[in-house]
Each structure stands twice: as C-alpha cells, then as structure tokens.
Protein backbone atom coordinates (compact mmCIF):
# COMPACT_ATOMS: atom_id res chain seq x y z
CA UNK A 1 -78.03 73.40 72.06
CA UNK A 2 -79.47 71.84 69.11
CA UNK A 3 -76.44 70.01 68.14
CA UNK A 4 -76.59 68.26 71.96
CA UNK A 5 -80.62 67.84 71.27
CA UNK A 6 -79.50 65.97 67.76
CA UNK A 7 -76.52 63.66 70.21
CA UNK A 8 -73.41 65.46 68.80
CA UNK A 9 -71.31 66.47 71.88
CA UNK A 10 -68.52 67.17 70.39
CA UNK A 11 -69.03 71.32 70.78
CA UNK A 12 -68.69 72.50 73.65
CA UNK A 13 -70.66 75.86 75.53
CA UNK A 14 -67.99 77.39 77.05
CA UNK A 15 -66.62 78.50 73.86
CA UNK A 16 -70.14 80.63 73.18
CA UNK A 17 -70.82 82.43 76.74
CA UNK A 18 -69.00 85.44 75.97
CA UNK A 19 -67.27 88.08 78.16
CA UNK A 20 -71.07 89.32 79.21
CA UNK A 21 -72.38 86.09 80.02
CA UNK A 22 -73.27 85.77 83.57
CA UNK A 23 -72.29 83.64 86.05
CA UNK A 24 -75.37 81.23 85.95
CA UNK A 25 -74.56 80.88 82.69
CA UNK A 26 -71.74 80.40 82.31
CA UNK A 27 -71.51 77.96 85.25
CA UNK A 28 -74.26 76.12 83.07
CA UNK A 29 -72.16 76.23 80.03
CA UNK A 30 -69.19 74.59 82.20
CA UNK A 31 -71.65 71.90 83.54
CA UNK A 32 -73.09 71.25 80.28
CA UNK A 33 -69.54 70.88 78.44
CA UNK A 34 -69.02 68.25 81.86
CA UNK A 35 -71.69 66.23 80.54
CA UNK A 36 -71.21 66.14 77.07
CA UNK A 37 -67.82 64.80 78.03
CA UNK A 38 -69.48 62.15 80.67
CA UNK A 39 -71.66 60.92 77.58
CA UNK A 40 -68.96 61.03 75.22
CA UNK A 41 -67.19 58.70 77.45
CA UNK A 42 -70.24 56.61 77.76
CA UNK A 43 -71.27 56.49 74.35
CA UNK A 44 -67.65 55.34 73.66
CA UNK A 45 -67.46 52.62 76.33
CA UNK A 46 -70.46 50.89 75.17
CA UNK A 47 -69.87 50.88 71.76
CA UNK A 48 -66.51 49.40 72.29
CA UNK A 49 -68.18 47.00 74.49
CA UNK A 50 -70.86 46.59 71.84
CA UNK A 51 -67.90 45.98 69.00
CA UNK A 52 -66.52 43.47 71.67
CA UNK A 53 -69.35 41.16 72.49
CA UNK A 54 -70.05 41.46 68.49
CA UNK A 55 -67.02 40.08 68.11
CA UNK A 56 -66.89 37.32 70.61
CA UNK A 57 -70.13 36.43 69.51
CA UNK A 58 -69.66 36.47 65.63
CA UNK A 59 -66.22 34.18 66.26
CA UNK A 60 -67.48 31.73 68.54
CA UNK A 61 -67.48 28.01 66.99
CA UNK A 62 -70.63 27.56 69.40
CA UNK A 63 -73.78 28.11 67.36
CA UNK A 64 -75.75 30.55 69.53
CA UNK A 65 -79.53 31.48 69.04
CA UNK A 66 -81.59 34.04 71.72
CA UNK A 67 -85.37 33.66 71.33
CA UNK A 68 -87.90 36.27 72.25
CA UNK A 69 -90.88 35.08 74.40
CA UNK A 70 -93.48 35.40 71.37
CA UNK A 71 -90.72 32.49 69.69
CA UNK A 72 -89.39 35.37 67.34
CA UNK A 73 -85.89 35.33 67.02
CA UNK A 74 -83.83 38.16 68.66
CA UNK A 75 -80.02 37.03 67.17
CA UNK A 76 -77.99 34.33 66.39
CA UNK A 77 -74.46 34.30 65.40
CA UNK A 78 -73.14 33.02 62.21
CA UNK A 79 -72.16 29.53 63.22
CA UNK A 80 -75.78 29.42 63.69
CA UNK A 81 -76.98 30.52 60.57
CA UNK A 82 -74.62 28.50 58.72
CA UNK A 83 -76.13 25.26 60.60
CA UNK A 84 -79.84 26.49 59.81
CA UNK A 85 -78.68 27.60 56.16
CA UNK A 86 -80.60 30.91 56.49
CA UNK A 87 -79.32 34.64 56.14
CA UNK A 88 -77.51 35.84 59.88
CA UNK A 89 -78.77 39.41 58.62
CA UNK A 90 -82.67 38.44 58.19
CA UNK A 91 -82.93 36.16 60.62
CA UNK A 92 -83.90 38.66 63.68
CA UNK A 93 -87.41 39.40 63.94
CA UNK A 94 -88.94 36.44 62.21
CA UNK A 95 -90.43 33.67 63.90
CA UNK A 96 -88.58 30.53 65.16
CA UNK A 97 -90.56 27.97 63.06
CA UNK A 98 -89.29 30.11 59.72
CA UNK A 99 -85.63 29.90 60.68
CA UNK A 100 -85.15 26.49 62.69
CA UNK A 101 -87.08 23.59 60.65
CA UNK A 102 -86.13 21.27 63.73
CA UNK A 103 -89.24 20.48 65.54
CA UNK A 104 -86.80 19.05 68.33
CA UNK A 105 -85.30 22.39 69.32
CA UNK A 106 -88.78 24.10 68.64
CA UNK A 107 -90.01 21.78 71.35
CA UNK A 108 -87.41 22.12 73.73
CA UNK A 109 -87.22 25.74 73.56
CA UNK A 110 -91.17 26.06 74.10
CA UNK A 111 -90.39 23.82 76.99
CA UNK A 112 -87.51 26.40 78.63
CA UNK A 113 -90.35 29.43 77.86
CA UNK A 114 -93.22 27.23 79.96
CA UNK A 115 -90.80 25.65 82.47
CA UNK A 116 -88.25 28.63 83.05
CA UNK A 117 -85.74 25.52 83.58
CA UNK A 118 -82.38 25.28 82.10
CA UNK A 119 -82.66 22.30 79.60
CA UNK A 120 -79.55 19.84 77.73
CA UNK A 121 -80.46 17.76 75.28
CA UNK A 122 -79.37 16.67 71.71
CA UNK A 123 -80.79 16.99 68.51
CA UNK A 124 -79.90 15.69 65.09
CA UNK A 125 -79.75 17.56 61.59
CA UNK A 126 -79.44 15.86 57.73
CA UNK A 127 -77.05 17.39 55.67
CA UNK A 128 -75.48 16.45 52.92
CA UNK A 129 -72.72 14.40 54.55
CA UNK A 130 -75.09 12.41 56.81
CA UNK A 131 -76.77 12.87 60.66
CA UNK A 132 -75.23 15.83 62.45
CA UNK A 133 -75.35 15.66 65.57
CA UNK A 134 -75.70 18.56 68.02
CA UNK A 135 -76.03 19.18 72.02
CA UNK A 136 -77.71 21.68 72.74
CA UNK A 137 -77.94 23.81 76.17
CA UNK A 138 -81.30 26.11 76.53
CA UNK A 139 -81.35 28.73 79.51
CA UNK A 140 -83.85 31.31 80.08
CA UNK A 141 -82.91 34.63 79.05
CA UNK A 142 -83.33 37.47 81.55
CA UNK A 143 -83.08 41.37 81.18
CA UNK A 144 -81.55 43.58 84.04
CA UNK A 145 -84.67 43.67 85.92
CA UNK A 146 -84.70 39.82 85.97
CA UNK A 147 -88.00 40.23 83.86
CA UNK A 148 -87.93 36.55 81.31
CA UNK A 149 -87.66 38.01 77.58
CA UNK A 150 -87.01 34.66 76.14
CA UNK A 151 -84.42 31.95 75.88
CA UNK A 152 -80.77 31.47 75.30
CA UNK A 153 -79.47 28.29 73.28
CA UNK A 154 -76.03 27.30 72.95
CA UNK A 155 -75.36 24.58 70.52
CA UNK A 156 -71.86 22.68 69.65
CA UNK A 157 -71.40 20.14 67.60
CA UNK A 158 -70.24 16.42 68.61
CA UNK A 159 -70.67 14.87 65.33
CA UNK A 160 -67.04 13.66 65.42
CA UNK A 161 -67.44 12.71 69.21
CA UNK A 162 -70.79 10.44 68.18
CA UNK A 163 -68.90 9.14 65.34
CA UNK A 164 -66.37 8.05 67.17
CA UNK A 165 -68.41 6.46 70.10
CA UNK A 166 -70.05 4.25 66.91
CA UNK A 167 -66.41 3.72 65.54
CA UNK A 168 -65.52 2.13 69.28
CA UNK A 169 -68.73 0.24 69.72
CA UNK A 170 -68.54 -1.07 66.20
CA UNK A 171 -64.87 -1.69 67.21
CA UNK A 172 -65.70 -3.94 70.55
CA UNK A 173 -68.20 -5.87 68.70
CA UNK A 174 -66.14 -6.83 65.54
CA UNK A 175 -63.27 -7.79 67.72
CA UNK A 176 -64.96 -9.77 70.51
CA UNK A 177 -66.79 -11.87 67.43
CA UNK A 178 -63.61 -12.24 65.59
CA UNK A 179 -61.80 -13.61 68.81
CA UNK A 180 -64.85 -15.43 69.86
CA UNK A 181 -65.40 -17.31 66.69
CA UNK A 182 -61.28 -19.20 67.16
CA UNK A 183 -61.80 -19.69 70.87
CA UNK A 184 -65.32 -21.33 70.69
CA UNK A 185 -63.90 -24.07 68.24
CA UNK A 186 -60.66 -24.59 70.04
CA UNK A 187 -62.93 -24.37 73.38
CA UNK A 188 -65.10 -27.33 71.76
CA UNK A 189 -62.50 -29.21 70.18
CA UNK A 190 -60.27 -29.56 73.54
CA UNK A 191 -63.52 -30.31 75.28
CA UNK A 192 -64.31 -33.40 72.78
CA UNK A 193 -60.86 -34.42 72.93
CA UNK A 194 -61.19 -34.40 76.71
CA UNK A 195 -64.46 -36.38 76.62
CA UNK A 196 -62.94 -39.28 75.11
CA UNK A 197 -61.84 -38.43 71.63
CA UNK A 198 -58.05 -38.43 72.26
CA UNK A 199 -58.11 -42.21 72.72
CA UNK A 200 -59.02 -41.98 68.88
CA UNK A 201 -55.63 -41.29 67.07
CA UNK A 202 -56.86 -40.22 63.50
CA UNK A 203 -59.74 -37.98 65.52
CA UNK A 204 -57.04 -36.94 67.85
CA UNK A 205 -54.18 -35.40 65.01
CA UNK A 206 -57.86 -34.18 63.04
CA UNK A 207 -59.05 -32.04 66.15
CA UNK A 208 -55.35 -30.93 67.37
CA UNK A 209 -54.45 -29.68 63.73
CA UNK A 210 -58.12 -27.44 63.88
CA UNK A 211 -57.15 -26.37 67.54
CA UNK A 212 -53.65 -25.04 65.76
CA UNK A 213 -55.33 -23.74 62.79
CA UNK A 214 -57.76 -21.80 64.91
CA UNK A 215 -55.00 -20.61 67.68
CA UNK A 216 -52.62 -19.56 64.65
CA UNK A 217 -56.02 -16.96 63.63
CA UNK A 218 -56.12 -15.97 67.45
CA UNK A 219 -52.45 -15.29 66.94
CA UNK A 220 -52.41 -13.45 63.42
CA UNK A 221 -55.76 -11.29 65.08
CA UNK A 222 -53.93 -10.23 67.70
CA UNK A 223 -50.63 -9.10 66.16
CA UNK A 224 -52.56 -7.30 63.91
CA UNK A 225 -54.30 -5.44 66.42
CA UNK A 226 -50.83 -4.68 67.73
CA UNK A 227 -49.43 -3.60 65.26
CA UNK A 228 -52.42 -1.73 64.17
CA UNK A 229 -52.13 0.24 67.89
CA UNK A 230 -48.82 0.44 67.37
CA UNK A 231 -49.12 2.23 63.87
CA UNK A 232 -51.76 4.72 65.42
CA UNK A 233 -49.61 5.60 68.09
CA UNK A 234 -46.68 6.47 66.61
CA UNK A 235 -48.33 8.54 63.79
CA UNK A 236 -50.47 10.24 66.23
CA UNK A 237 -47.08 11.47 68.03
CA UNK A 238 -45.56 12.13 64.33
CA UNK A 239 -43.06 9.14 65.66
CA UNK A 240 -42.53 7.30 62.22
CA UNK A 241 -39.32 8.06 60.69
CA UNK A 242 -39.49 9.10 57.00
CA UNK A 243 -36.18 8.88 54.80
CA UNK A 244 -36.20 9.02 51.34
CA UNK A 245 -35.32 6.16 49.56
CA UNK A 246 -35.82 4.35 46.04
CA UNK A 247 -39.24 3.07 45.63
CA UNK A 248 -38.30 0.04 43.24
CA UNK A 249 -36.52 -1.40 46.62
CA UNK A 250 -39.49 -1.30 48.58
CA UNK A 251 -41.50 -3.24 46.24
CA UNK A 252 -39.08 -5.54 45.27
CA UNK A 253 -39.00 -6.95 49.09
CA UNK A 254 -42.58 -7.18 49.12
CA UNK A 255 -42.71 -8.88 45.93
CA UNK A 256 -40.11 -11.38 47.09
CA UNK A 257 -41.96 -11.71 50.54
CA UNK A 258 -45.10 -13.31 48.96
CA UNK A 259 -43.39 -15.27 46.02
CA UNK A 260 -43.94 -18.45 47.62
CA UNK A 261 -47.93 -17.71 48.66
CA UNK A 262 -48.08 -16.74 44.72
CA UNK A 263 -46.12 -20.21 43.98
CA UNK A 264 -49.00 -22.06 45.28
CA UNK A 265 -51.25 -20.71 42.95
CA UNK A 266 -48.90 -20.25 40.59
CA UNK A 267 -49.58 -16.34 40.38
CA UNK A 268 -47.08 -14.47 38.48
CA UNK A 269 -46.60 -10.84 40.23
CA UNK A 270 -45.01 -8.79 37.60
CA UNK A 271 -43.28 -5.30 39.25
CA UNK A 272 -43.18 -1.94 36.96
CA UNK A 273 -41.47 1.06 38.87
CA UNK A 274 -38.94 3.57 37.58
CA UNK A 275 -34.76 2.89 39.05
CA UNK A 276 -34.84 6.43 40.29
CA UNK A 277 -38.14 7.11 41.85
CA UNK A 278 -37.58 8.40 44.96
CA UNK A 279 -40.30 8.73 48.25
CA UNK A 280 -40.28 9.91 51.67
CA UNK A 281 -40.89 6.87 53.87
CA UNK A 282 -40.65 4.36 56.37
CA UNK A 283 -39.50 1.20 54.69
CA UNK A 284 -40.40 -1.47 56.72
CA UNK A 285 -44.16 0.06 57.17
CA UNK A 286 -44.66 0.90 53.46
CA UNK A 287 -43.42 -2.72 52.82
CA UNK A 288 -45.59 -4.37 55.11
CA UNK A 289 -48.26 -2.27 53.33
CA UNK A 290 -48.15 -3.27 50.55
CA UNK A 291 -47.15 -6.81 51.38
CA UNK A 292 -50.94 -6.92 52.57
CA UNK A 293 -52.23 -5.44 49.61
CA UNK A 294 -50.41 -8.47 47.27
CA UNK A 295 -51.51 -11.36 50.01
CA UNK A 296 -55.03 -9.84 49.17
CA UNK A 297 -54.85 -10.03 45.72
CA UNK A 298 -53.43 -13.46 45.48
CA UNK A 299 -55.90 -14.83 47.76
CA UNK A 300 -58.68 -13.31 45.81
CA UNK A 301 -57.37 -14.32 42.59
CA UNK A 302 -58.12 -17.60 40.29
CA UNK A 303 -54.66 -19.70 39.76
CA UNK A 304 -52.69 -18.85 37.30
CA UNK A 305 -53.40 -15.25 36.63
CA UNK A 306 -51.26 -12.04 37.02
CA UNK A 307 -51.08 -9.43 39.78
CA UNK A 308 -49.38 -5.74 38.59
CA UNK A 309 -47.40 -4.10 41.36
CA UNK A 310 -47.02 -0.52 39.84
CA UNK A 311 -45.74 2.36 41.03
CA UNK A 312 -45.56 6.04 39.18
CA UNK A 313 -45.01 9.95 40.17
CA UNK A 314 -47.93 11.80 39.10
CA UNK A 315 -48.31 15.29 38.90
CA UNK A 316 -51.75 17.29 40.11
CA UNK A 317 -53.15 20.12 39.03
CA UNK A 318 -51.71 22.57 41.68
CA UNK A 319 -48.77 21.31 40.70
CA UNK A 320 -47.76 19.04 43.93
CA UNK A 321 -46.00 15.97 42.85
CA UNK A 322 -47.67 12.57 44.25
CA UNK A 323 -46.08 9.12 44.21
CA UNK A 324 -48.89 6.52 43.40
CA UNK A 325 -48.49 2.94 44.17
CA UNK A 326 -51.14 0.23 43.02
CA UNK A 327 -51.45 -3.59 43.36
CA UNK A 328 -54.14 -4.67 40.50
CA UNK A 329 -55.35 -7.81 40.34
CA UNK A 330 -58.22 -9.74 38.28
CA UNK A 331 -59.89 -11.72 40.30
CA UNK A 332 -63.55 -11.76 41.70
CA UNK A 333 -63.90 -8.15 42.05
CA UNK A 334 -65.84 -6.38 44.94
CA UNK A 335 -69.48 -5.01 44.87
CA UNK A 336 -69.75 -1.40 44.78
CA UNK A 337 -71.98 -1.29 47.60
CA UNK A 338 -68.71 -2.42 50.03
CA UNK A 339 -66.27 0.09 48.61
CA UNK A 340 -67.00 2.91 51.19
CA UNK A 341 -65.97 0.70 54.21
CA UNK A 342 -63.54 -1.42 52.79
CA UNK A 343 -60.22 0.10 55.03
CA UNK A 344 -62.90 0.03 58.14
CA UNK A 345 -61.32 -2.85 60.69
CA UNK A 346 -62.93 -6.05 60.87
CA UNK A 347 -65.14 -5.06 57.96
CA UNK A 348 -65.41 -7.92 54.68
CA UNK A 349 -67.28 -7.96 52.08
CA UNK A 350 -67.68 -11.31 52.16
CA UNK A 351 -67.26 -13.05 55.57
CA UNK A 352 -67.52 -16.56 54.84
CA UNK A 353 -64.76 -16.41 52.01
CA UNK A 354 -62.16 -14.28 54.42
CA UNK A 355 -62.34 -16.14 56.82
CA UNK A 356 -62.30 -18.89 54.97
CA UNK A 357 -58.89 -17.63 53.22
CA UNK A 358 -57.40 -16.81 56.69
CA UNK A 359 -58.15 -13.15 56.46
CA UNK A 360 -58.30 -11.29 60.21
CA UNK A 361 -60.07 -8.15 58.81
CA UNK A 362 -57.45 -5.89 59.93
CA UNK A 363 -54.86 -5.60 56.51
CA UNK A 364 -56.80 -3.14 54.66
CA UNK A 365 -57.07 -0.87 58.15
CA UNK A 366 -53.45 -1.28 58.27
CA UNK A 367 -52.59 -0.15 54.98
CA UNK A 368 -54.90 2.56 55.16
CA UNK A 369 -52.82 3.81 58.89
CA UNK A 370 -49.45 3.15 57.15
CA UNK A 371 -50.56 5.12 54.04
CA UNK A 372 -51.84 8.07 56.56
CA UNK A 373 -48.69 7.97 58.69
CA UNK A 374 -47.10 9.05 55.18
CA UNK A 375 -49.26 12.12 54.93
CA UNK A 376 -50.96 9.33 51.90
CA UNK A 377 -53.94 7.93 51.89
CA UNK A 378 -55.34 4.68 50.50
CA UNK A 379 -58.23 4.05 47.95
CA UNK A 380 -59.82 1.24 46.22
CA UNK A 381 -61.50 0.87 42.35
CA UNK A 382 -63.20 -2.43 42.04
CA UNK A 383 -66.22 -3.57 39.54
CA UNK A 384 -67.55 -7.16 40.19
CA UNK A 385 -66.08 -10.17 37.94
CA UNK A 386 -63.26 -8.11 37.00
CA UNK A 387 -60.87 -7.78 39.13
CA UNK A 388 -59.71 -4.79 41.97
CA UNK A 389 -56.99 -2.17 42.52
CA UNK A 390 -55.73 -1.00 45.11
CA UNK A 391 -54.16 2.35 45.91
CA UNK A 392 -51.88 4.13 47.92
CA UNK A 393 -50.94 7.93 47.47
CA UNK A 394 -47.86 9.51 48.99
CA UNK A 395 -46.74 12.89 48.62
CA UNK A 396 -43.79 13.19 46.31
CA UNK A 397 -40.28 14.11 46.03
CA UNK A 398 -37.54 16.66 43.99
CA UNK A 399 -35.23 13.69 42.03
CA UNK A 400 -32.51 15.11 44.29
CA UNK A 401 -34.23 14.89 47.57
C-alpha cells in the first residue's frame, strides 16, 4: 500500500493476500491491482501525449508564447525564445515586460486580456540584419472549464513576404519612371512637330532623330525586362542548360562583341584566361553577362585607358574549387555608399550620367540572374577615382569534366 500511496503501481496485491485471506480481501486486492493497471494506462497515455504536444510544439517554425492573466509568462517554444533572445528554460514564470521588450505585443496582448477578442496585427523587431517583421495572432486562452487563464499568441514571420512587397513596389515605380521619362519626350516632340514644326526641315530631322533616340531606350528597356523575366523563369524551373566548356571561348566572344564600342574610345580590352579552364555553363547567358559587364566599363571609362577581362580557378578553404571571372576597369569609380544595391534593377548611382550614356538600369540585375542561374553569384569592389571591378563566381570543375 505504501508503494501505491508513493504512485508506483507497478506491484500488484494479489500476489500478497495469501491462502487465508478472505474474500473481501482478496476481492479488494483484485480491484486494487484493476486500478493500478487503469492508472498505469493513464499515466502512460498522457505522458505520451505530453511527449507529443512537446514535440509539436518545440518543432513548430511558428513562434508561440501563452501568457498568464497576471502577464507572467506560462511557455513559449523555442522559435520564440530565439526571436526574444532569452533562455526557453527561464522564461516561464517571469513577467511579460522581462521577456518581450516589444511594447507593441505588450499592448496588444493587454488588449486580448481586457477585450477577450481574438486580435491580428503585426509588429516589427531590429536585429542585426535590419526590421523583422512579424504577424502576430493573439486568442484568449481558456482552461477546460472555459474559465480565461490568459492569452495565446502565435507569431510567423513575413520578413521575406514584406521584403518582397517593397522589392515589387520599388519595382513598379522604377519601371513606370524609366518608361515614362522616353515616352514624355517622344510624346512632346511628335506633338511640336504636329503643331507646326515639321514645316521646319532642320527642326524636323533634329526632333525625329530625339523621337528615335528616345524610342531606341523604350526598346533596349523593354528587351531587357524580357530577357530579365525570361532569365528568372527559366532558373526558377532549373531550365538553363549547363555544359561544360572552355572559359577562354566565352570571353573571347564577348571581347570581340564590344571591340567596336571600345574603338570609339579607343579602349584597349586586354583578355587573361588559362587554354584549359573549363566551367559548367550556359554560353550564350554567361556571354551576354559579361558582355554587360565590359559595355559598363567602357562607358565609365576615360578614352584611351585599359579594361582587364580576367578569369582564374580559385580554390577555398573547404576545398571547393570556384571559377572567378572579373572585368576591371579604371575609370570614375563608384561611392561606397551605392555598392549594396548596385545589382538592384533600375538602381544607378548616378542617374543623370546613365542615362545620359544610354544605360536602362537593368545590366547589372542581369548579370547578377545569369551569375545565380549558375549556382554563382556576382559582386562588386569599387573606391571612388580609381576605377571598379566587377565579379562573377561560378562553381568549378575537375580538368576532365
């Protein structure tokens, strides 16, 4: 008996009655060994069920926090206590204002404990990549009697989604200024021609070769938006077909291709890449690539200087083999302050020159896409008055790929 008083059932009665025992006994040592066996079966339901919900709970990417109704916290899962940086452990028992240091989700949680009404709203967090942001769902928190003994708040995180909303919106802003800047002049040109200018030959050929000038950057914006979809699309659906090939090929085409845009400023593009490097890629995408990144550096370079096409297989410290490709250049440089954003479309460090140069905003944004439809990336290193270089990093290959 005092093993059942101390909660081990795992003895049972019947085994102690005895030939002399009675029949009340032993019909109570029988319904005693019954009920040790009904609690044994309890006791191991809920603790499986207890294991379970720990589980769930402990896995979920949802940060979830339960609030008592004196604001004390009663648990919170570790997605939770990785967002509030504070011990998953400790947390229970201490009061809400000691764990959260968000007065947003103080307030709305003292709202669901006033109101007893389910609450979503958003709230925002500073860590040390930036604004997090994160929607949060409050609920009251009932026990089996329906008696209120706090509130339940789920929280996910749409950081990405938010991003991505400001990514679009930045997107339909830049591209309806960058299409409304040709089609305002050719609007006004045609119009002045219309009003009487025409009659006026020199004015006439003056405004008509604007109107082409301006239509040929409504043209050049708009394949580079398709072709920038295009990119996306087929990378997203792991479309792009990769062959290794030499490298020295590659760059030799896109050397060629803008020989005759370095002519004009008499540029000289010099080309250093090893016969038998070898890369998995797509060569008319990593051509066009870097094609862009050589129009760039001509265009912001002073006549008669030198841009480096270089390309080289690097080895990193886990021992992966990358295939690095630059285009240097020493011409005006770029401020630090523009680095970050540089492969963002439609963004320029300086907009009156670009467009001034016939630049549609889109060629770094491209590069960067082609360079990620590799499984590369792209990067910049740039100091003012000195000249830029430009990067793309592809993974590499055995010499007899």
């Amino acid at each position: 008996m005092s093993r059942f008083s101390q909660g081990d059932f795992s003895q049972r009665m019947s085994l102690y009655k005895g030939k002399a025992a009675s029949l009340e006994v032993a019909a109570l040592a029988d319904a005693m060994d019954r009920m040790a066996e009904q609690l044994n079966e309890r006791i191991r339901t809920i603790v499986r069920q207890h294991n379970e919900l720990k589980a769930v709970f402990s896995s979920m990417s949802e940060a979830v926090l339960a609030v008592d109704t004196d604001e004390r916290v009663i648990k919170l899962n570790k997605a939770a206590a990785v967002i509030f940086t504070v011990n998953e452990k400790e947390a229970p028992g201490r009061l809400l204002q000691e764990v959260v240091r968000n007065i947003d989700l103080q307030g709305q949680i003292k709202q669901v404990l006033a109101n007893q009404e389910p609450l979503q709203d958003e709230i925002i967090l500073q860590d040390a990549e930036g604004e997090r942001f994160l929607q949060t769902n409050c609920v009251p928190l009932h026990d089996d009697s329906d008696r209120n003994i706090g509130v339940l708040v789920v929280m996910n995180d749409v950081t990405r989604l938010r991003r991505l909303e400001n990514v679009r919106r930045d997107f339909v802003a830049n591209v309806s200024h960058e299409l409304k800047t040709p089609i305002t002049s050719i609007k006004g040109y045609v119009e002045t021609l219309m009003d009487g200018a025409i009659d006026n030959r020199d004015d006439a050929v003056r405004f008509l070769k604007i109107v082409t000038k301006q239509t040929n950057q409504l043209y050049a914006i708009i394949e580079d938006l398709l072709s920038l979809s295009r990119i996306e699309k087929q990378s997203e659906h792991k479309e792009v077909d990769l062959t290794v090939g030499e490298l020295r090929k590659v760059l030799e085409e896109a050397a060629l291709t803008c020989q005759m845009k370095a002519a004009e400023k008499k540029i000289r593009i010099s080309l250093q890449c090893p016969e038998n490097l070898r890369a998995k890629m797509n060569f008319t995408l990593l051509e066009q690539a870097i094609v862009n990144l050589v129009v760039n550096a001509i265009k912001y370079s002073e006549d008669g200087s030198e841009v480096i096409v270089k390309a080289e297989e690097k080895v990193e410290k886990d021992g992966a083999k990358r295939v690095i490709i630059s285009v240097q250049d020493f011409g005006i440089g770029i401020a630090k302050k523009h680095l970050p954003r540089l492969f963002e479309r439609f963004y320029r460090s300086d907009k009156a020159r670009s467009r001034k140069l016939g630049g549609t905003g889109l060629g770094l944004s491209i590069v960067k896409h082609i360079a990620q439809a590799h499984g590369g990336d792209a990067s910049v290193q740039s100091q003012e008055g000195e000249g830029s270089t430009f990067f793309i990093s592809l993974p590499g290959q055995n010499a007899d790929a």
